[in-house]
Protein backbone atom coordinates (compact mmCIF):
# COMPACT_ATOMS: atom_id res chain seq x y z
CA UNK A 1 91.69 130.01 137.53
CA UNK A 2 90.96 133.99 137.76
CA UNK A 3 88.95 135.16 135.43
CA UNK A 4 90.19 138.54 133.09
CA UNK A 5 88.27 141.46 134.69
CA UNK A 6 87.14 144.15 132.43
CA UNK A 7 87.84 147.67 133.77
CA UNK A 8 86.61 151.23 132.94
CA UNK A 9 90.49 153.55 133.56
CA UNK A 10 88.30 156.50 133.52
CA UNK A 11 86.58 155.30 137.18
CA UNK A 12 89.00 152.23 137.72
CA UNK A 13 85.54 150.58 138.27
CA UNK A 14 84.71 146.72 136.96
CA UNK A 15 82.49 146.43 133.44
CA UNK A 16 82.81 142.55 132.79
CA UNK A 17 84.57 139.99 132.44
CA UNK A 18 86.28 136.83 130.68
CA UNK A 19 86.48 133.43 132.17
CA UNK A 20 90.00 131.91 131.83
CA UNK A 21 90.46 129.17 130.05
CA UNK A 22 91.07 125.78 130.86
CA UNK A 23 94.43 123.89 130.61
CA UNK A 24 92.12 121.24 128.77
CA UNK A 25 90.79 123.94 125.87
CA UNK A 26 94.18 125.54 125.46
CA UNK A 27 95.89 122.57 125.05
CA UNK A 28 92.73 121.21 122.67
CA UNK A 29 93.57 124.96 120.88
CA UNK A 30 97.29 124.19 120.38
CA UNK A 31 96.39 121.00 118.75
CA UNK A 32 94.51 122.61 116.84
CA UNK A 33 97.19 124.60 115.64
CA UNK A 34 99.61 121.54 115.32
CA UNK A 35 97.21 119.62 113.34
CA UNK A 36 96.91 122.50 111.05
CA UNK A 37 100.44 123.65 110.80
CA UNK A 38 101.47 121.47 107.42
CA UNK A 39 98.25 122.29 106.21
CA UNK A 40 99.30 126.11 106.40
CA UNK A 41 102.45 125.92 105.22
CA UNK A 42 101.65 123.88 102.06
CA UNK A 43 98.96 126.66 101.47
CA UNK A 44 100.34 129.42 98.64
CA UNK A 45 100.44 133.02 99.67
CA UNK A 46 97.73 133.57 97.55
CA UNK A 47 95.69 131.48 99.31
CA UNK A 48 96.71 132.82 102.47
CA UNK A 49 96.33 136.09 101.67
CA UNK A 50 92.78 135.81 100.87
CA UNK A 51 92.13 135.04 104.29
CA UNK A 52 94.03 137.88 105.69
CA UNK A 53 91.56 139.70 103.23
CA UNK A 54 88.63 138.30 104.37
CA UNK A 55 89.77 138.94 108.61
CA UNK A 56 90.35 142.90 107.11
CA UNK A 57 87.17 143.32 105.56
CA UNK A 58 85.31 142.46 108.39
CA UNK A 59 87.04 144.44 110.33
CA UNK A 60 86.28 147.56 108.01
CA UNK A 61 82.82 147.07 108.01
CA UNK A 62 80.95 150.42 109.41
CA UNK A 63 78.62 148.89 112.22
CA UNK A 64 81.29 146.54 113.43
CA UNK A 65 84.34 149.63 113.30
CA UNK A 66 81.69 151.20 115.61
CA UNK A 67 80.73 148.76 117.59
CA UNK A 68 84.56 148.20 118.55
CA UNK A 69 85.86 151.22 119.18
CA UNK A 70 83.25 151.80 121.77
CA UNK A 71 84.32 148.08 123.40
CA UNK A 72 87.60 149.31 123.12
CA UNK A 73 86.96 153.02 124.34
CA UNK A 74 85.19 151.43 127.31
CA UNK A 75 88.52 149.53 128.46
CA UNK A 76 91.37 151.52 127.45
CA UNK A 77 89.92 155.16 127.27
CA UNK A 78 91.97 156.20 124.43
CA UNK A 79 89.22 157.45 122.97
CA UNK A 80 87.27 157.34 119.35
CA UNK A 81 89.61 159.49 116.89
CA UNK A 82 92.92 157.56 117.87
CA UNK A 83 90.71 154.31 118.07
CA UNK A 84 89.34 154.60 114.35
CA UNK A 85 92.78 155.48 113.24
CA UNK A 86 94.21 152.81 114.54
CA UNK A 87 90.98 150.01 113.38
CA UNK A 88 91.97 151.54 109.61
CA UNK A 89 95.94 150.92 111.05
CA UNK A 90 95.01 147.06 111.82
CA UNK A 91 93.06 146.31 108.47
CA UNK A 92 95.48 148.01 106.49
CA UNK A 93 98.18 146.28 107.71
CA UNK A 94 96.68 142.59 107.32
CA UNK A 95 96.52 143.76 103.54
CA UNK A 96 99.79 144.57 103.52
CA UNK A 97 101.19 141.64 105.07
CA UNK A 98 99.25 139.53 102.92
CA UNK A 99 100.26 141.52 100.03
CA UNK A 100 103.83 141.07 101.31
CA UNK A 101 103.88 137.08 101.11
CA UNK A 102 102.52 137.22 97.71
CA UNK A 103 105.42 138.81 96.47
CA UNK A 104 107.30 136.35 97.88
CA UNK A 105 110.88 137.92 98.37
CA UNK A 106 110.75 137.06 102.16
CA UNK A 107 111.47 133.20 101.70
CA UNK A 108 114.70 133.77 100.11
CA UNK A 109 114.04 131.01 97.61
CA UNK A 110 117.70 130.17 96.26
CA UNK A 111 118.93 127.38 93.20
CA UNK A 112 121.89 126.21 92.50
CA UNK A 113 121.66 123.85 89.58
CA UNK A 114 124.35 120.88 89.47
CA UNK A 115 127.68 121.53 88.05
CA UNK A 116 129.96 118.59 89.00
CA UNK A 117 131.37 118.40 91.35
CA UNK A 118 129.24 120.67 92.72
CA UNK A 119 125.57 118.96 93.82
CA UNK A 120 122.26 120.40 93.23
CA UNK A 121 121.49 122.62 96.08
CA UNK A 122 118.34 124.84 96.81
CA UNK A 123 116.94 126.83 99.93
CA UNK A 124 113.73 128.24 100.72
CA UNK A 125 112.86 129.85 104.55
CA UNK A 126 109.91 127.18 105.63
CA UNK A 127 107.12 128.03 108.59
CA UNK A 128 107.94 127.39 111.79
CA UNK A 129 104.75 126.04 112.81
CA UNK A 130 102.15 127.57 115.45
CA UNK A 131 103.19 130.75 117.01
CA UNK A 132 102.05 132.20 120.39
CA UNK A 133 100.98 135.50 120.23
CA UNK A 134 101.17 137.66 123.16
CA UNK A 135 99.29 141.41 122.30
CA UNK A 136 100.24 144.58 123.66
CA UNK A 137 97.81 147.10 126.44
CA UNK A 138 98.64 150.21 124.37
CA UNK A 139 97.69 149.24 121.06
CA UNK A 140 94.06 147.20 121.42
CA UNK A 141 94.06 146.61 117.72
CA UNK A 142 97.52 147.24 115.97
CA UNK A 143 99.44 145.28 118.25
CA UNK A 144 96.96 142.83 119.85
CA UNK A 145 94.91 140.05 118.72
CA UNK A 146 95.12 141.00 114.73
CA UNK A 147 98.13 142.70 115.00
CA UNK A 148 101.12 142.71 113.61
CA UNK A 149 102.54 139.64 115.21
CA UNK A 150 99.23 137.83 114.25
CA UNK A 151 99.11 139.22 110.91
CA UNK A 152 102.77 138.44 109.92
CA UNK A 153 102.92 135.21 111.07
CA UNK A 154 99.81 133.99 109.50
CA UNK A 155 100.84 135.69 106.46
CA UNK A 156 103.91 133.68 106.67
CA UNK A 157 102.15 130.22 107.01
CA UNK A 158 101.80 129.84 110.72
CA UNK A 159 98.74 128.81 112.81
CA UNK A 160 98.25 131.29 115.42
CA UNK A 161 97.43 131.12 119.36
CA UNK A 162 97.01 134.76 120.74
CA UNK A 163 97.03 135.35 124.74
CA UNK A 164 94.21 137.70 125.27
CA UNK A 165 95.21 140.79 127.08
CA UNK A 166 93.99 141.03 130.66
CA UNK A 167 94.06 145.23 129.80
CA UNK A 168 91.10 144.52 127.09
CA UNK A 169 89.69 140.99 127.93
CA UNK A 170 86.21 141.64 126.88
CA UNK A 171 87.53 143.36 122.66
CA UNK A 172 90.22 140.45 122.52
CA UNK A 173 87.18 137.89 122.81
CA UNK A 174 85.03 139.72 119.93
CA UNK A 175 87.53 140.38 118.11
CA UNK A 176 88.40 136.58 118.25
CA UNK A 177 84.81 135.62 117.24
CA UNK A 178 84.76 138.02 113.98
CA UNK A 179 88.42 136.20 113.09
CA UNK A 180 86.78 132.55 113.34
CA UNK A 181 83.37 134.19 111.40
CA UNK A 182 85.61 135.94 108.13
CA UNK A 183 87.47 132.80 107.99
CA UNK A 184 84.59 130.34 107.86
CA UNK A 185 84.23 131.72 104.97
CA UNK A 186 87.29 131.07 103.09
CA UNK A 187 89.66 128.15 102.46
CA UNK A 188 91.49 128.36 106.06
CA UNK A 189 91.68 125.10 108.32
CA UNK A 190 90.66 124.84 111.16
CA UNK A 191 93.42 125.55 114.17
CA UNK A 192 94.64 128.41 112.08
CA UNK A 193 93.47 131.23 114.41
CA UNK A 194 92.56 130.10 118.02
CA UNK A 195 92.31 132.73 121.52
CA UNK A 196 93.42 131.70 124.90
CA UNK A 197 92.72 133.87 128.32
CA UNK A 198 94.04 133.95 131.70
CA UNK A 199 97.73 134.05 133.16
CA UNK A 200 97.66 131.09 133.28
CA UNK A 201 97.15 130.08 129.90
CA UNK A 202 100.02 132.34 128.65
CA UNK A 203 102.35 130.37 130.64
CA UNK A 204 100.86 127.30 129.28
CA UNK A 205 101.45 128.20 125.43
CA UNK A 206 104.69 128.68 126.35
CA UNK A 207 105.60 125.83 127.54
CA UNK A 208 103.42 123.63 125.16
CA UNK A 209 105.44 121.16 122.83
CA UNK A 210 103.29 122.69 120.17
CA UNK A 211 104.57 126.00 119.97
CA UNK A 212 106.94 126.40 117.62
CA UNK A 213 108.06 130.51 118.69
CA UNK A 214 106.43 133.32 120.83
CA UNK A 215 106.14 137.17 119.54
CA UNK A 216 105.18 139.57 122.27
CA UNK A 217 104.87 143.42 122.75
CA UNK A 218 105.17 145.04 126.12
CA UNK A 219 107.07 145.54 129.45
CA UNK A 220 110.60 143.78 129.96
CA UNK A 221 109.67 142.42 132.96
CA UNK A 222 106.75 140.03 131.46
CA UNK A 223 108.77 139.73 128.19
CA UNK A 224 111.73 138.33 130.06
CA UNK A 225 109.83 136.10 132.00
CA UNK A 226 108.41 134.80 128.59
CA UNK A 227 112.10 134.49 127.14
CA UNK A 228 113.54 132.83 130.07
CA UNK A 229 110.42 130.18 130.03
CA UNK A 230 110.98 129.45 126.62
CA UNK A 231 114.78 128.77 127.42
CA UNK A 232 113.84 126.43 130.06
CA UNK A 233 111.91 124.05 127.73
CA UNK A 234 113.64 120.42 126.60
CA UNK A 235 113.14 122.32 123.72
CA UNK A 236 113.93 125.75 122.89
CA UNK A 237 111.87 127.85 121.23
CA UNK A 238 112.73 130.99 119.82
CA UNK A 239 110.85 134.91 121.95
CA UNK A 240 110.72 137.86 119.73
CA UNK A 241 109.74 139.95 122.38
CA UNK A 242 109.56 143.62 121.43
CA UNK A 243 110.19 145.37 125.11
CA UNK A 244 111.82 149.17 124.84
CA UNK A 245 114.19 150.95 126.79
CA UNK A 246 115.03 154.82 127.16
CA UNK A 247 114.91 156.23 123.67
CA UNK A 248 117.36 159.30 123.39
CA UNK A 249 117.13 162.66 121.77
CA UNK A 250 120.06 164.35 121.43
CA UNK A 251 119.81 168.26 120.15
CA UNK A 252 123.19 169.45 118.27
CA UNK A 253 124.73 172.64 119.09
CA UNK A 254 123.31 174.37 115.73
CA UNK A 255 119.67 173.00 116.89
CA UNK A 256 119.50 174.45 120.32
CA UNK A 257 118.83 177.89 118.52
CA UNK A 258 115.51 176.32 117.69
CA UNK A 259 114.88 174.63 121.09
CA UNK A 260 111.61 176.22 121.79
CA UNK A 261 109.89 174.98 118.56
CA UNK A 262 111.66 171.39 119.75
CA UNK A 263 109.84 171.68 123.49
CA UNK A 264 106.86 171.57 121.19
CA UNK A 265 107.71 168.56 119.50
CA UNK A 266 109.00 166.65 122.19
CA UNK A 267 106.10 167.61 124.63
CA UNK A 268 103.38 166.21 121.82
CA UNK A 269 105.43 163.25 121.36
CA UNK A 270 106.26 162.04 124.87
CA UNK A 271 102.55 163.10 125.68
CA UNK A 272 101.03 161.16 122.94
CA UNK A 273 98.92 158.06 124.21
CA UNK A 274 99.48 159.54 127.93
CA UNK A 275 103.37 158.57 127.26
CA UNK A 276 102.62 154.91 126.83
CA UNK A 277 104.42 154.29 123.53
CA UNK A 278 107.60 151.70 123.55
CA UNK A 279 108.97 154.31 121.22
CA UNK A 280 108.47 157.57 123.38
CA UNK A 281 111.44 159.94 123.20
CA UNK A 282 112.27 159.20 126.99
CA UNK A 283 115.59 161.21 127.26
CA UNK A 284 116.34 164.64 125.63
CA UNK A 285 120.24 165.76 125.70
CA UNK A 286 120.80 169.45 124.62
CA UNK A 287 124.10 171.49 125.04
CA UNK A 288 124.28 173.17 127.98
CA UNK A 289 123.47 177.06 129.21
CA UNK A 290 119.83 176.59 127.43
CA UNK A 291 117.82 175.73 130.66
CA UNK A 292 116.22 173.13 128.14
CA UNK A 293 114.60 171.14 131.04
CA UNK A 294 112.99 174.58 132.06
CA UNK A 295 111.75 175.45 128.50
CA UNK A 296 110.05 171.83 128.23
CA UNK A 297 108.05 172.11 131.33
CA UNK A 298 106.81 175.56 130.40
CA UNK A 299 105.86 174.23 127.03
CA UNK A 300 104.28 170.63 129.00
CA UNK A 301 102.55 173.45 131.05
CA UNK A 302 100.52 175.26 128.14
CA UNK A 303 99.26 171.82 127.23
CA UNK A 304 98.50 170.32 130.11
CA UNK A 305 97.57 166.91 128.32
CA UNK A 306 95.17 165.31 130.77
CA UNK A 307 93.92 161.56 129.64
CA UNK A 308 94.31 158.01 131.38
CA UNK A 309 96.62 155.16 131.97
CA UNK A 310 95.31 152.23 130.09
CA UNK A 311 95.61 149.82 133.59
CA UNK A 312 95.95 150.31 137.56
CA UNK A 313 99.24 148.40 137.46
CA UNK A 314 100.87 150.64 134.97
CA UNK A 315 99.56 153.84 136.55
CA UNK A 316 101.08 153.09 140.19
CA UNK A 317 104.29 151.88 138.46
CA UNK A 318 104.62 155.58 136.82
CA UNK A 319 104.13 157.27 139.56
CA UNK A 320 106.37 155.44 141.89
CA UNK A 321 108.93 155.61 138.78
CA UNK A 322 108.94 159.34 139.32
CA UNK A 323 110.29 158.86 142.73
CA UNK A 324 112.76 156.42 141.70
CA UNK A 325 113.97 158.66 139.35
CA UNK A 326 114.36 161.80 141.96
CA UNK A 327 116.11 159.34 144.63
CA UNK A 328 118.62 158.34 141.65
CA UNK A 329 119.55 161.99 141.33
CA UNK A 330 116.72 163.71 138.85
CA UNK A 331 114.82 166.87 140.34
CA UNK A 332 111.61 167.62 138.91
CA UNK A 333 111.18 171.25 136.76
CA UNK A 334 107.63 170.35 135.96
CA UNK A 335 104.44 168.75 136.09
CA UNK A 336 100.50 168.88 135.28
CA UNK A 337 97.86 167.11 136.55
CA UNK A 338 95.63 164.21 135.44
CA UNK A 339 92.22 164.31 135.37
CA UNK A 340 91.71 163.61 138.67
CA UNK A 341 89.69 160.35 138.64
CA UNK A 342 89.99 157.06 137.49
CA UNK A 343 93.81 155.48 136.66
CA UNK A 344 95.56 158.96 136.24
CA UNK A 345 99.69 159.85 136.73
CA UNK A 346 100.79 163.39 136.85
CA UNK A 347 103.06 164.03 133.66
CA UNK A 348 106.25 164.88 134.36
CA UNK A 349 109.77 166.92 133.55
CA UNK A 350 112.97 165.83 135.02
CA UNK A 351 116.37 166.99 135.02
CA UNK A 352 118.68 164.98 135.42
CA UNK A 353 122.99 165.87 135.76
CA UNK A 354 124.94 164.18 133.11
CA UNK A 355 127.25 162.63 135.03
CA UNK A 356 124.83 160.53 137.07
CA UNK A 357 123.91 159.03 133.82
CA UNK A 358 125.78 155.91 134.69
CA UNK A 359 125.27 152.00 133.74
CA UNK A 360 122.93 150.65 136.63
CA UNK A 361 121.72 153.75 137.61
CA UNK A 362 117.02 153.57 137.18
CA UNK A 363 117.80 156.92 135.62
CA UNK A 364 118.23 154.72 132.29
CA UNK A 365 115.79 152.48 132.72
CA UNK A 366 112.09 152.88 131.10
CA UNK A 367 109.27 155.02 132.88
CA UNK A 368 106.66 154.03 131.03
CA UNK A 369 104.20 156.89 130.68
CA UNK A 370 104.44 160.99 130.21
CA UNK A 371 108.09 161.28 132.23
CA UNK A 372 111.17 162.30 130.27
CA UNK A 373 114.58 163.50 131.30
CA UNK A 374 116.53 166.33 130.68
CA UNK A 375 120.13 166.45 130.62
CA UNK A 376 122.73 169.10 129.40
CA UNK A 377 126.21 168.90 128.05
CA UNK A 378 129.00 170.38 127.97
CA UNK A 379 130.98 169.14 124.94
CA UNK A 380 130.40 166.15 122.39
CA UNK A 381 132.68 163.82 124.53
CA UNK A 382 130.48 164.51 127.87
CA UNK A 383 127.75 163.24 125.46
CA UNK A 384 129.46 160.38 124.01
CA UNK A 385 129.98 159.36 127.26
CA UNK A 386 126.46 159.45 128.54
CA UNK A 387 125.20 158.02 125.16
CA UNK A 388 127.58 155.20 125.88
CA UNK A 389 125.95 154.17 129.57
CA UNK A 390 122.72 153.89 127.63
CA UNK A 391 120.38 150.69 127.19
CA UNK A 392 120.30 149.13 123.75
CA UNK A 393 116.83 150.73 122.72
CA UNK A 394 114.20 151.01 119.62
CA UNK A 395 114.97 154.60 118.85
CA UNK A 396 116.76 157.43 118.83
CA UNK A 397 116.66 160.83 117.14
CA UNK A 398 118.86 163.60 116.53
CA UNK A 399 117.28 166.94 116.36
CA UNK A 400 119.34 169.36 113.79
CA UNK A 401 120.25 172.76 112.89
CA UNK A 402 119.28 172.26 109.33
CA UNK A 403 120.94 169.91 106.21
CA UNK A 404 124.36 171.46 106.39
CA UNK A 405 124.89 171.01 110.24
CA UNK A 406 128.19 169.73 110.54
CA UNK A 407 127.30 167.49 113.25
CA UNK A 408 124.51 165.03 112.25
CA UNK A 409 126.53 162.79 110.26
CA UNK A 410 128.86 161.16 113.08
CA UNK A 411 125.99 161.54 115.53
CA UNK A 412 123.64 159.06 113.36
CA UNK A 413 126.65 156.88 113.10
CA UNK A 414 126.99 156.92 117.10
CA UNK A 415 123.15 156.64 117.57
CA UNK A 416 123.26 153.67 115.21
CA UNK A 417 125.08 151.80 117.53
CA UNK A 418 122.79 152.11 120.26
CA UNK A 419 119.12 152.03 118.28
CA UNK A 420 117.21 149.85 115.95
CA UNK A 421 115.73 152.93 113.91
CA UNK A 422 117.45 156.68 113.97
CA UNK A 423 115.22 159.61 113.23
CA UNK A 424 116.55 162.54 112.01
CA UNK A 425 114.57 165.99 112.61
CA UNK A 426 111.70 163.29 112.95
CA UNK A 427 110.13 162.49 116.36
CA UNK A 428 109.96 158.82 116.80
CA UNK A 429 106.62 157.84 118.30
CA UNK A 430 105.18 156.79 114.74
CA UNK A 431 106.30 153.63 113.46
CA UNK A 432 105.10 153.51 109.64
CA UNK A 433 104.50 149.82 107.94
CA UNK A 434 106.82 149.93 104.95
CA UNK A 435 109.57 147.22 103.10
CA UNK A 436 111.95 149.45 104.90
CA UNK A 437 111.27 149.13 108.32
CA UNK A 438 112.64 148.07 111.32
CA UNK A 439 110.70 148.12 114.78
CA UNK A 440 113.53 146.38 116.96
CA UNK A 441 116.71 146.99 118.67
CA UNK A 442 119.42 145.44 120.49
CA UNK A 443 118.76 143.99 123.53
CA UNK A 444 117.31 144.82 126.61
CA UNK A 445 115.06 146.38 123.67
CA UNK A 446 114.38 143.29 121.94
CA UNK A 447 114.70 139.55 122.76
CA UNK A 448 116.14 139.01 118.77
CA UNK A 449 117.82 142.09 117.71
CA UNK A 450 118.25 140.98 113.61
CA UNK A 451 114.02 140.77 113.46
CA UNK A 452 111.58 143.49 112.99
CA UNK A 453 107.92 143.42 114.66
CA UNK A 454 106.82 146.20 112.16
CA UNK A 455 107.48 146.13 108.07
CA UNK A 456 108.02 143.65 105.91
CA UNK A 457 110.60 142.10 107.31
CA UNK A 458 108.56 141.00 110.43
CA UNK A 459 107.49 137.57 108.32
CA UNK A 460 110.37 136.43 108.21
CA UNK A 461 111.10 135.74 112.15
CA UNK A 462 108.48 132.96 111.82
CA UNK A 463 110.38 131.18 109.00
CA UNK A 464 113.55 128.76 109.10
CA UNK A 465 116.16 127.99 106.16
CA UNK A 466 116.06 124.81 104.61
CA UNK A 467 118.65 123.71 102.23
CA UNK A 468 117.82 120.62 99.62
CA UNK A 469 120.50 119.20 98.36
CA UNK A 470 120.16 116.83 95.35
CA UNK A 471 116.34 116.62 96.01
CA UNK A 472 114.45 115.41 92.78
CA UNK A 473 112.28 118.04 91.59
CA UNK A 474 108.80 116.29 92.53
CA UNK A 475 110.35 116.23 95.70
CA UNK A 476 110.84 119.81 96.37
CA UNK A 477 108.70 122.28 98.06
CA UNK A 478 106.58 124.33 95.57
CA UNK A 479 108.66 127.41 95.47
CA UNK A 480 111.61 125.48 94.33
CA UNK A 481 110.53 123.71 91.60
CA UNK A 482 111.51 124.54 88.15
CA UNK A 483 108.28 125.82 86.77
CA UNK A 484 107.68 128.17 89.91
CA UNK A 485 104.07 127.52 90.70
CA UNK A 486 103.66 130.19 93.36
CA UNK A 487 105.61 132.67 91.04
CA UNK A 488 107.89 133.64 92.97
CA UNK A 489 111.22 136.23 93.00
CA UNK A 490 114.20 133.72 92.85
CA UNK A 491 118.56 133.83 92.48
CA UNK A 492 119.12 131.10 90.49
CA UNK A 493 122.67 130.19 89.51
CA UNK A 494 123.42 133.54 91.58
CA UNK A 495 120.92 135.69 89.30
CA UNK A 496 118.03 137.26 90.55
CA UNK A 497 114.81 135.64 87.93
């Protein structure tokens, strides 16, 4: 087994490490996790939300928020402003989640009461049972070991194995231990929260009888390798694997007369977290006779954003993407340099002819990091067109001449089609945590394109329906019995109560 080597992306030079674990302790861990599973679900959202409490407070407390973001500073090199924001992002959003199960709407519970002929009949979504959690490189707290995979699915009832991420070995493992310490506090079982490491390991809780589902946020190509693992099993076990493609901008006619206060925008937003967001704006289309590809590289040019690429791997595979992208027919207009040392890529504008926009072609497939396309159109059919060789994706955005422009309306209706969330005169980097969410999109995107990873829908991908027909009312789970002991929202006799 190869131990998880802890590395400084300002120097590229070793800091640590974290031994692997044994097949013996991770398949102790997923027993764990088994054993507690009924435990879990059985537990009210009340109770379960006090120990989402208790993992957020201790995550707010002062000397620890400062101890971490220097652990985490040291291995990702995001530095301490976006590393505090995102600490208060992570504890917030346990709250929330927790907050979300106590109100109860995301189990659906539904009661038909007898009417001859008609049976008894009443449904409530139930846990799945343990869930592996794979984290993300580019968010070391909102989307890693208490993120929001972790957070929803505990919040939904579900015992919890995270994969440690081999990009931030040495902040996964504390950030394990001050889990197990907030909850050894509280009511929780043991098994409820357990960390694995190693490569091997993730393949492991894959394939482990014991896992009842797998929720993972990064690159398609380890996200499909997780998805087609979990096909393989005698049993198959549902991947919501949150992946990204090429997320389009498209500028309408009546917004190209603002197009240099949009080279601002989309410069900060493809720029943001050295371009390593799944919901980067990737592709900008604007109508044509602007030189918009120009006017972006001038504007990437007065910035000059120079920070690092949070591993080696992802670095080289951005730089070589460049390439890939120029021998597929893009030309580059523009392009700064890094810093120099450590894990650095050069960021990049391309532009690209519309036409070679065609299904196959690596010009729609993700560069992950600051590289973005430019193409230019002639009409709103040479658009539809292109729009139509696109990748299922998490975003798009359409960037408008104001309220009245004629042409947003059938635009968000096209862009619909293609994306999970459509922004309108909003750049799409930030993904808020609100009931209305959705942080998905058809596949390659996503794995499950009905689920959400962000919002308060993302609780119930760890649930399944249950129907009980008949059942005596002892018999039932809690939230269907008649006097309601969890207090939930329910449609009874097809009214909401």
């Amino acid at each position: 087994m190869t131990a998880d080597i802890s590395y400084d992306p300002r120097t590229g030079a070793a800091a640590g490490e974290v031994e692997a674990t044994p097949d013996a302790e991770v398949d102790a861990a997923l027993a764990r996790a088994a054993a507690a599973a009924p435990i879990v679900a059985a537990t009210s959202p009340a109770d379960r939300s006090a120990w989402l409490y208790a993992i957020a407070g201790a995550l707010d407390e002062p000397s620890t928020v400062d101890e971490l973001i220097s652990l985490a500073d040291a291995e990702t090199a995001l530095g301490e402003p976006r590393l505090r924001m995102e600490i208060g992002r992570t504890s917030g959003q346990l709250r929330y989640y927790a907050d979300v199960a106590v109100e109860g709407s995301y189990l659906q519970v539904t009661i038909d009461h007898a009417k001859p002929p008609t049976p008894a009949i009443a449904r409530v979504q139930v846990p799945l049972g343990p869930v592996a959690v794979f984290g993300a490189s580019n968010f070391p707290f909102a989307f890693s070991v208490l993120g929001t995979d972790t957070a929803s699915a505990l919040a939904a009832g579900c015992p919890v194995v995270v994969k440690a991420h081999p990009a931030h070995p040495r902040l996964s493992a504390r950030l394990a231990e001050l889990t197990r310490t907030a909850l050894a506090g509280t009511s929780a079982p043991e098994g409820l929260f357990e960390l694995v490491s190693g490569f091997d390991a993730g393949a492991r809780l894959v394939r482990s009888e014991h896992t009842a589902a797998v929720a993972f946020t990064g690159s398609q190509r380890a996200g499909l390798a997780l998805w087609q693992l979990a096909n393989e099993r005698e049993v198959v076990i549902p991947v919501f694997a949150e992946m990204g493609t090429v997320n389009p901008v498209v500028v309408t006619p009546a917004g190209a007369g603002r197009l240099a206060e949009l080279a601002e925008g989309f410069v900060g937003s493809f720029t943001l977290g050295t371009g390593q967001y799944c919901t980067k704006p990737g592709m900008l289309f604007v109508p044509s006779g602007h030189s918009a590809a120009e006017v972006v590289a001038e504007e990437l040019e007065k910035r000059a954003p120079k920070s690092w690429m949070l591993t080696e791997r992802i670095a080289r595979d951005a730089a070589a993407g460049v390439g890939e992208l120029v021998t597929a027919g893009g030309r580059v207009v523009g392009s700064t340099e890094g810093p120099g040392e450590g894990w650095t890529v050069a960021p990049a504008v391309l532009s690209v002819p519309i036409e070679k926009l065609v299904s196959g072609s690596r010009l729609l497939e993700e560069c992950f990091g600051p590289v973005v396309l430019v193409a230019e159109y002639e009409d709103r059919a040479q658009l539809d067109a292109a729009l139509g060789q696109l990748q299922g994706t998490l975003t798009a955005a359409v960037m408008t001449g104001g309220d009245d422009d004629p042409d947003v309306a059938d635009l968000v209706g096209k862009l619909s089609g293609l994306a999970g969330r459509v922004t309108v005169n909003d750049w799409p980097t930030g993904v808020a945590i609100t009931w209305a969410q959705h942080h998905g999109g058809p596949w390659p995107a996503t794995t499950a394109p009905a689920t959400t990873s962000v919002g308060a829908g993302a609780l119930v991908r760890f649930t399944r329906p249950v129907a009980y027909q008949s059942v005596p009312d002892a018999a039932l789970p809690e939230p269907l019995r008649e006097d309601n002991p969890w207090n939930l929202p329910r449609r009874i006799d097809g009214e909401m109560a």
